[in-house]
N, C-alpha and C. Protein backbone atom coordinates (compact mmCIF):
# COMPACT_ATOMS: atom_id res chain seq x y z
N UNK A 1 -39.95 18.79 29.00
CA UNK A 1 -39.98 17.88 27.88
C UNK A 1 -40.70 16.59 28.24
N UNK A 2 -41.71 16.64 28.84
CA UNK A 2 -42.30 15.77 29.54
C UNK A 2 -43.69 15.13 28.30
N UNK A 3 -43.60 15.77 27.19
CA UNK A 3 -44.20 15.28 26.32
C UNK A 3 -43.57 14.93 25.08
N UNK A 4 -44.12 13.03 24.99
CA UNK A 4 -43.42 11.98 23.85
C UNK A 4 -43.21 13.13 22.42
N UNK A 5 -44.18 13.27 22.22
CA UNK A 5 -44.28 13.83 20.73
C UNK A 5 -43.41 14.67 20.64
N UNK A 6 -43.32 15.54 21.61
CA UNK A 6 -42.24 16.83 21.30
C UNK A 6 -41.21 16.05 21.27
N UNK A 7 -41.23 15.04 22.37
CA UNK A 7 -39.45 14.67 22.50
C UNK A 7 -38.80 14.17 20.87
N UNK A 8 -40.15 13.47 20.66
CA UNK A 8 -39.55 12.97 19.03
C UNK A 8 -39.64 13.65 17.86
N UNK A 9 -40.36 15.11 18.16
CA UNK A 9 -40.28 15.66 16.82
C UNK A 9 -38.76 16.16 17.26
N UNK A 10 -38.09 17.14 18.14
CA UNK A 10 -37.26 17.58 18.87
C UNK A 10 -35.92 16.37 18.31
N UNK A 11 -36.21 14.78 17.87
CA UNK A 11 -35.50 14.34 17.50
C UNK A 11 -34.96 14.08 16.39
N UNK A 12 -36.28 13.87 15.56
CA UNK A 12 -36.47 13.59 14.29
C UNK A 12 -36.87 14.33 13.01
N UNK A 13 -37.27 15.78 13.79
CA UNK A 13 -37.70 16.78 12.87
C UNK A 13 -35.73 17.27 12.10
N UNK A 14 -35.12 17.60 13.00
CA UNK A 14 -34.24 17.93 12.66
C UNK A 14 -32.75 16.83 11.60
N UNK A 15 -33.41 15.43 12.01
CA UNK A 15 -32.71 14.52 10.92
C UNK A 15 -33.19 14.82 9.50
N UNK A 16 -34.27 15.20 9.45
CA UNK A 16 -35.02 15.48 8.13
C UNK A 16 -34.89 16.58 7.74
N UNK A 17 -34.78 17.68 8.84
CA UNK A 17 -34.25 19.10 7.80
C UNK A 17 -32.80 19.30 7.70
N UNK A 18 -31.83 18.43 8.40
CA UNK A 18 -30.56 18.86 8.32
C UNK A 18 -29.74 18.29 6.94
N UNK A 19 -30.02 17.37 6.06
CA UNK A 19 -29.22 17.71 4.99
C UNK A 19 -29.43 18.77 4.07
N UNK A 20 -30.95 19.63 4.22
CA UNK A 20 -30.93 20.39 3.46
C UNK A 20 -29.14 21.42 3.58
N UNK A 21 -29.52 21.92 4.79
CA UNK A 21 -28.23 22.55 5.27
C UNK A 21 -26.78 22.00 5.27
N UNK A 22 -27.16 20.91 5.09
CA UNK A 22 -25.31 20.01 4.65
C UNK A 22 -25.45 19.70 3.12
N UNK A 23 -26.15 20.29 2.32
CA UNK A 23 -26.35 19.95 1.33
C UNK A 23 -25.64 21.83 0.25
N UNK A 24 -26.50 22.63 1.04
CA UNK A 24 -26.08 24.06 1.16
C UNK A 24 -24.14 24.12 1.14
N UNK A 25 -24.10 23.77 2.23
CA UNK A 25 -22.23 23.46 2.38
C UNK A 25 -21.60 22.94 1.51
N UNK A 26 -22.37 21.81 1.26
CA UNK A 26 -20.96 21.06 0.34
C UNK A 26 -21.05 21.72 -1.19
N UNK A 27 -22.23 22.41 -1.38
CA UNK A 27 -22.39 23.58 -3.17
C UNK A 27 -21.20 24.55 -3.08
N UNK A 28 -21.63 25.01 -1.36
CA UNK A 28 -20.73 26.32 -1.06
C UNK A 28 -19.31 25.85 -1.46
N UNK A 29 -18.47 24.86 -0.67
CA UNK A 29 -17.10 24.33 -0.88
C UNK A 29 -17.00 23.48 -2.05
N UNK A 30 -17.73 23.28 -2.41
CA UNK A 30 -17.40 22.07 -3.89
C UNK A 30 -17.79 23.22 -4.99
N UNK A 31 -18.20 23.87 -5.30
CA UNK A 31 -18.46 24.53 -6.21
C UNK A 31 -19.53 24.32 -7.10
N UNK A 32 -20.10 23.39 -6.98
CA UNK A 32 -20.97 22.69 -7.40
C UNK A 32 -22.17 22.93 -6.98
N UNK A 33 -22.93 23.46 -7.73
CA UNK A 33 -24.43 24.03 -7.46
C UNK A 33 -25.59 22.75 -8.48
N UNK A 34 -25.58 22.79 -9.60
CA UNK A 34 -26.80 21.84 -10.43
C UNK A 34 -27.09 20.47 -9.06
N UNK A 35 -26.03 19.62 -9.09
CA UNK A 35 -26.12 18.03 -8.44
C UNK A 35 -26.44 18.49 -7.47
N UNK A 36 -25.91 19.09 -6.54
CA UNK A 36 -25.67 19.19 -4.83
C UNK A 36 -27.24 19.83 -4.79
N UNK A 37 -27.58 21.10 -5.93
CA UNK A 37 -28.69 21.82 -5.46
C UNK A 37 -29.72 20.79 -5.28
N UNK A 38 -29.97 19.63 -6.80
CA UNK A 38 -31.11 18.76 -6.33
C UNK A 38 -31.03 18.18 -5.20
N UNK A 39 -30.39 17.41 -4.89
CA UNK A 39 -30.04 16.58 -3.48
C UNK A 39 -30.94 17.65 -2.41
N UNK A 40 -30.35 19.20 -2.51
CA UNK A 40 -31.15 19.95 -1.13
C UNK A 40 -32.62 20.24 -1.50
N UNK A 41 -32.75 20.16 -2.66
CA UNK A 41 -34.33 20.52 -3.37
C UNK A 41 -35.34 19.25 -2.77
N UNK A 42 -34.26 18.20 -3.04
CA UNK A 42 -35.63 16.64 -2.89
C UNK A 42 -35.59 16.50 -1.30
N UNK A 43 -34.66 17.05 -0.47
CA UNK A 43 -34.74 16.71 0.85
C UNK A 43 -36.33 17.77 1.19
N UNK A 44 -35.61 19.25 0.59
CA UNK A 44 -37.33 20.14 1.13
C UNK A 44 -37.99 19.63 0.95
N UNK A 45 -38.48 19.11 -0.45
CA UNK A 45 -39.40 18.79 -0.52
C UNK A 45 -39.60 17.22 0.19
N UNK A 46 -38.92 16.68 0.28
CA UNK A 46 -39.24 15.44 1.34
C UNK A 46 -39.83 15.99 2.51
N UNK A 47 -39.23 16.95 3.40
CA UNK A 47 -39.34 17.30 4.66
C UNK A 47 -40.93 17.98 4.77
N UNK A 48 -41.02 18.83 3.28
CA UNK A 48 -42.26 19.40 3.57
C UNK A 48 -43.68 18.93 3.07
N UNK A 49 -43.51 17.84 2.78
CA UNK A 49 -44.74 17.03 2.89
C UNK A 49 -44.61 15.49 4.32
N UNK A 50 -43.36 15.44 4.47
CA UNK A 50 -43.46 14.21 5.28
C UNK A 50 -43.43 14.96 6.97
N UNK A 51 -43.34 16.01 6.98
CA UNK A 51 -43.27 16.68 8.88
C UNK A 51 -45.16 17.13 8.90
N UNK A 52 -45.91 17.58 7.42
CA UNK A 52 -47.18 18.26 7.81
C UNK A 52 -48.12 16.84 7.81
N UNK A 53 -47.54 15.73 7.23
CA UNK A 53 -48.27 14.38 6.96
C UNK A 53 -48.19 13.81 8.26
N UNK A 54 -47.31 14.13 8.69
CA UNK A 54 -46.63 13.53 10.29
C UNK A 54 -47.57 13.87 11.34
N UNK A 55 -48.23 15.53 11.39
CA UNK A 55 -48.12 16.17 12.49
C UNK A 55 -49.85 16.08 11.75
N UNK A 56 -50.18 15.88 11.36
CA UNK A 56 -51.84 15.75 10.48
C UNK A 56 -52.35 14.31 10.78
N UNK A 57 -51.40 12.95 11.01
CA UNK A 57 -51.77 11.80 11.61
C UNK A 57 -52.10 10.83 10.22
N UNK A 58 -51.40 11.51 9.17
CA UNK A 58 -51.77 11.05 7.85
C UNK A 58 -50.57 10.27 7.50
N UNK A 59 -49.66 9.92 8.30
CA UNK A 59 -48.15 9.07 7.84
C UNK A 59 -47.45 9.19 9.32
N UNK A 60 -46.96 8.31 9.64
CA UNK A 60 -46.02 8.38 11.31
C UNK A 60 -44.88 8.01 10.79
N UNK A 61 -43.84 9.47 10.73
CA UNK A 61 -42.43 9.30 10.42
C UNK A 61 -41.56 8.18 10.99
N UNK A 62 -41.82 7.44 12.05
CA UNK A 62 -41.20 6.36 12.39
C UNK A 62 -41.89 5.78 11.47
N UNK A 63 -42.39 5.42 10.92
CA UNK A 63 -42.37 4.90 9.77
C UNK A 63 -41.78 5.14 8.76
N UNK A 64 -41.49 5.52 8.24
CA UNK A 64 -40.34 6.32 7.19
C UNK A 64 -39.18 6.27 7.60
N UNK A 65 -38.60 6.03 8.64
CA UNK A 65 -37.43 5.68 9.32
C UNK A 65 -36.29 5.01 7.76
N UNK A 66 -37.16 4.14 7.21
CA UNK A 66 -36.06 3.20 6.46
C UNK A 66 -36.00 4.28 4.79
N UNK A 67 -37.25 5.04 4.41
CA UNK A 67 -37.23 5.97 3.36
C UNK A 67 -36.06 6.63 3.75
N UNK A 68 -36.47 7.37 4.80
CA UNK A 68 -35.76 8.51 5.25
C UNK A 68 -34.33 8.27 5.28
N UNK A 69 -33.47 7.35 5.68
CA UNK A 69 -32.61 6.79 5.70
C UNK A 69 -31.77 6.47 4.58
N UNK A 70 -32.78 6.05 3.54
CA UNK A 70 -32.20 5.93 2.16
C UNK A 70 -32.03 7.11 1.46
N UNK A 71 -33.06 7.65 1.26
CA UNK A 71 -32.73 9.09 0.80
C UNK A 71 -31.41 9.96 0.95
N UNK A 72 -31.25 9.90 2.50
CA UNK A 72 -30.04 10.16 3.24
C UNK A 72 -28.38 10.15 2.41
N UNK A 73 -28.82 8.11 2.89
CA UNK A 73 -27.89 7.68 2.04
C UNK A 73 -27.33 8.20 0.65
N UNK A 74 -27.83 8.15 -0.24
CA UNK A 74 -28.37 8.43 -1.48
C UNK A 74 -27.43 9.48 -1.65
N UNK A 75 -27.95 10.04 -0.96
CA UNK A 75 -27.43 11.39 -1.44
C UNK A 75 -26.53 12.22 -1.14
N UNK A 76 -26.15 11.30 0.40
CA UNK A 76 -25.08 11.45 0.55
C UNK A 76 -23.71 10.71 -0.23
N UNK A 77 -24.04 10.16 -0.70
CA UNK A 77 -22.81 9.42 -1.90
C UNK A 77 -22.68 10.04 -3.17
N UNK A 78 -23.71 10.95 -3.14
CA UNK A 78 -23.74 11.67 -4.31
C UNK A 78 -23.07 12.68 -3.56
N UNK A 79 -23.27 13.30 -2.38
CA UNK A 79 -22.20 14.55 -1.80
C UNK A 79 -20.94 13.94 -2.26
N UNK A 80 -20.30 13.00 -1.59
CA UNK A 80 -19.09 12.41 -1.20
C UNK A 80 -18.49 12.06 -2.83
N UNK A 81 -19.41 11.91 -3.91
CA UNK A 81 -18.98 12.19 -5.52
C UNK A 81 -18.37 13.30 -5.91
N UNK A 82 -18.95 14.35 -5.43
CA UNK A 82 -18.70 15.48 -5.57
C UNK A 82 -17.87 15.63 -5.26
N UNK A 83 -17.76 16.09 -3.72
CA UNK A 83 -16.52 16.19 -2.89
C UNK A 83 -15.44 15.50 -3.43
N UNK A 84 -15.38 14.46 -4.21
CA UNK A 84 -14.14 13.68 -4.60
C UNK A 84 -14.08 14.34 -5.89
N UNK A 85 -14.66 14.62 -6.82
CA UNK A 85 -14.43 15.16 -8.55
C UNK A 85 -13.79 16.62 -7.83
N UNK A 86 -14.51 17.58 -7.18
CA UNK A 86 -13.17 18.76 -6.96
C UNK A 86 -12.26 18.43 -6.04
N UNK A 87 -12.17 17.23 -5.07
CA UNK A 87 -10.54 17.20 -4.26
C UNK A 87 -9.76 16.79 -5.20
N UNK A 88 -10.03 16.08 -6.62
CA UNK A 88 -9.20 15.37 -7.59
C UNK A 88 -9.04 16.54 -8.24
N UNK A 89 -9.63 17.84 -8.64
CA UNK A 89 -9.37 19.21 -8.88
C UNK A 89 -8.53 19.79 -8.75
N UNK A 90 -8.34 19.23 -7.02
CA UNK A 90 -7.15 20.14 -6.26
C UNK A 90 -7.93 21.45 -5.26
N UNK A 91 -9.31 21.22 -4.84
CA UNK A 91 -9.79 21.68 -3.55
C UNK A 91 -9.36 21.17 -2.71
N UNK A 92 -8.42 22.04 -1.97
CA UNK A 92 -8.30 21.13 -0.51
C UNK A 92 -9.41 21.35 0.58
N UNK A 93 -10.38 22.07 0.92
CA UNK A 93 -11.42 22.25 1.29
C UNK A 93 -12.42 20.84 0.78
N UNK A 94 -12.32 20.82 -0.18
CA UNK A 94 -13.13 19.02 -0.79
C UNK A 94 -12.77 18.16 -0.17
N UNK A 95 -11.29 18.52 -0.32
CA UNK A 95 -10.89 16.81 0.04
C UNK A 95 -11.23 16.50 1.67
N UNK A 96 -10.95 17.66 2.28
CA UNK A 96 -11.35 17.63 3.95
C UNK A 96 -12.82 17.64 4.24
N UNK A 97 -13.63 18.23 3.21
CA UNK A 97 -14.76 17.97 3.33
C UNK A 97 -15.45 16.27 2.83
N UNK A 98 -15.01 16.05 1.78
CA UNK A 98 -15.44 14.30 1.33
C UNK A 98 -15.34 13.66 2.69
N UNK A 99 -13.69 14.03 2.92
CA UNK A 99 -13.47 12.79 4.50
C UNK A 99 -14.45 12.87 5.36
N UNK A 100 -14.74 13.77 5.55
CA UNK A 100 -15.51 13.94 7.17
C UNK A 100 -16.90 13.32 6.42
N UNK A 101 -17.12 13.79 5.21
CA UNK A 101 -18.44 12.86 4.47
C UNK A 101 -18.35 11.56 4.69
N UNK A 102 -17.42 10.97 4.23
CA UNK A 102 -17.33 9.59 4.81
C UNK A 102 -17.05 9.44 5.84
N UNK A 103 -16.54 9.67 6.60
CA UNK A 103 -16.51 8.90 8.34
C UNK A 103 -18.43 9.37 8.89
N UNK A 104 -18.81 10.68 8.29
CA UNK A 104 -20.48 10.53 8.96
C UNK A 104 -21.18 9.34 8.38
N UNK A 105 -20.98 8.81 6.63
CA UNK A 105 -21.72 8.06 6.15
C UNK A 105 -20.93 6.99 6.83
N UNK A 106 -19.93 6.43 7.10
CA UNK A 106 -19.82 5.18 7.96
C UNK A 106 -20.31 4.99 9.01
N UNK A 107 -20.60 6.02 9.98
CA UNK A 107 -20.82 5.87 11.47
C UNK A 107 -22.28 5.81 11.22
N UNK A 108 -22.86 6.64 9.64
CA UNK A 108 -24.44 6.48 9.73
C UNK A 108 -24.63 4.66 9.69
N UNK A 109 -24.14 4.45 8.32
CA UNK A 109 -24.35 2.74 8.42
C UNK A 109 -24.26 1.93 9.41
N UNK A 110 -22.98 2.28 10.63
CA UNK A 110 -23.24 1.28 11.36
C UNK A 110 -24.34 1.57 12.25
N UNK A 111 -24.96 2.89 12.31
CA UNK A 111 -25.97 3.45 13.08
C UNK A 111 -27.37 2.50 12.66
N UNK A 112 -27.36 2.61 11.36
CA UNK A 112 -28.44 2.14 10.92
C UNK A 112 -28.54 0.38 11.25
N UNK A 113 -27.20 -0.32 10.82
CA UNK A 113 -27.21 -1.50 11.37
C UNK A 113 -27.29 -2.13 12.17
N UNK A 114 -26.62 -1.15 13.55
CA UNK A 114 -27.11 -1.81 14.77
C UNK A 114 -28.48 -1.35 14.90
N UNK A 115 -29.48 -0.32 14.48
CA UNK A 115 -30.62 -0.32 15.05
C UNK A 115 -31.39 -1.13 14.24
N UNK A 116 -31.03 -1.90 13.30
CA UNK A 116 -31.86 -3.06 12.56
C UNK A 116 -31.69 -4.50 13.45
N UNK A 117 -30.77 -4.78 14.10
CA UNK A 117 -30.79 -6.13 15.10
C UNK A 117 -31.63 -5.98 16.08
């Protein structure tokens, strides 16, 4: 791993494709397919113009760092909506799933905040 680029796609490729797949989960346990599906629709399509723009020299995803981030956000509060309208249902699978939604979206924020000082 002695080369930068790999090390950072190796880092950053996978922040950008992984809510598709946490996005997948929370349809599966929430029941909820329309909301949750867009959320995983706009991430592909985020991912698949911003990794070939990346790797083409036409946009440097550290740059996008603060997009990317919001998007994230975003939509993850829209998970953690969800997750709360069926734990108030009476999913207990929701409700264990929202939590762990929020303790990632907290630990993301402070993630994001300390790397802004």
């Amino acid at each position: 791993l002695g080369s930068p680029a790999l090390v950072f796609y190796l880092r950053v490729v996978p922040f950008v494709l992984f809510p598709i797949a946490l996005y997948l989960f929370v349809a599966r346990v929430t029941g909820n397919g329309r909301v949750i599906r867009a959320c995983w629709i706009v991430h592909a399509l985020y991912a698949a113009v911003v990794i070939p723009a990346d790797a083409l020299h036409l946009v440097r995803m550290a740059e996008l760092a603060f997009v990317t981030e919001t998007l994230l956000g975003v939509t993850l509060l829209v998970a953690i909506g969800v997750a709360a309208r069926a734990a108030l249902r009476g999913n207990v699978e929701a409700r264990a799933l929202m939590l762990g939604l929020i303790v990632a979206a907290a630990a993301g924020i402070n993630d994001i905040l300390r790397g802004a000082q």
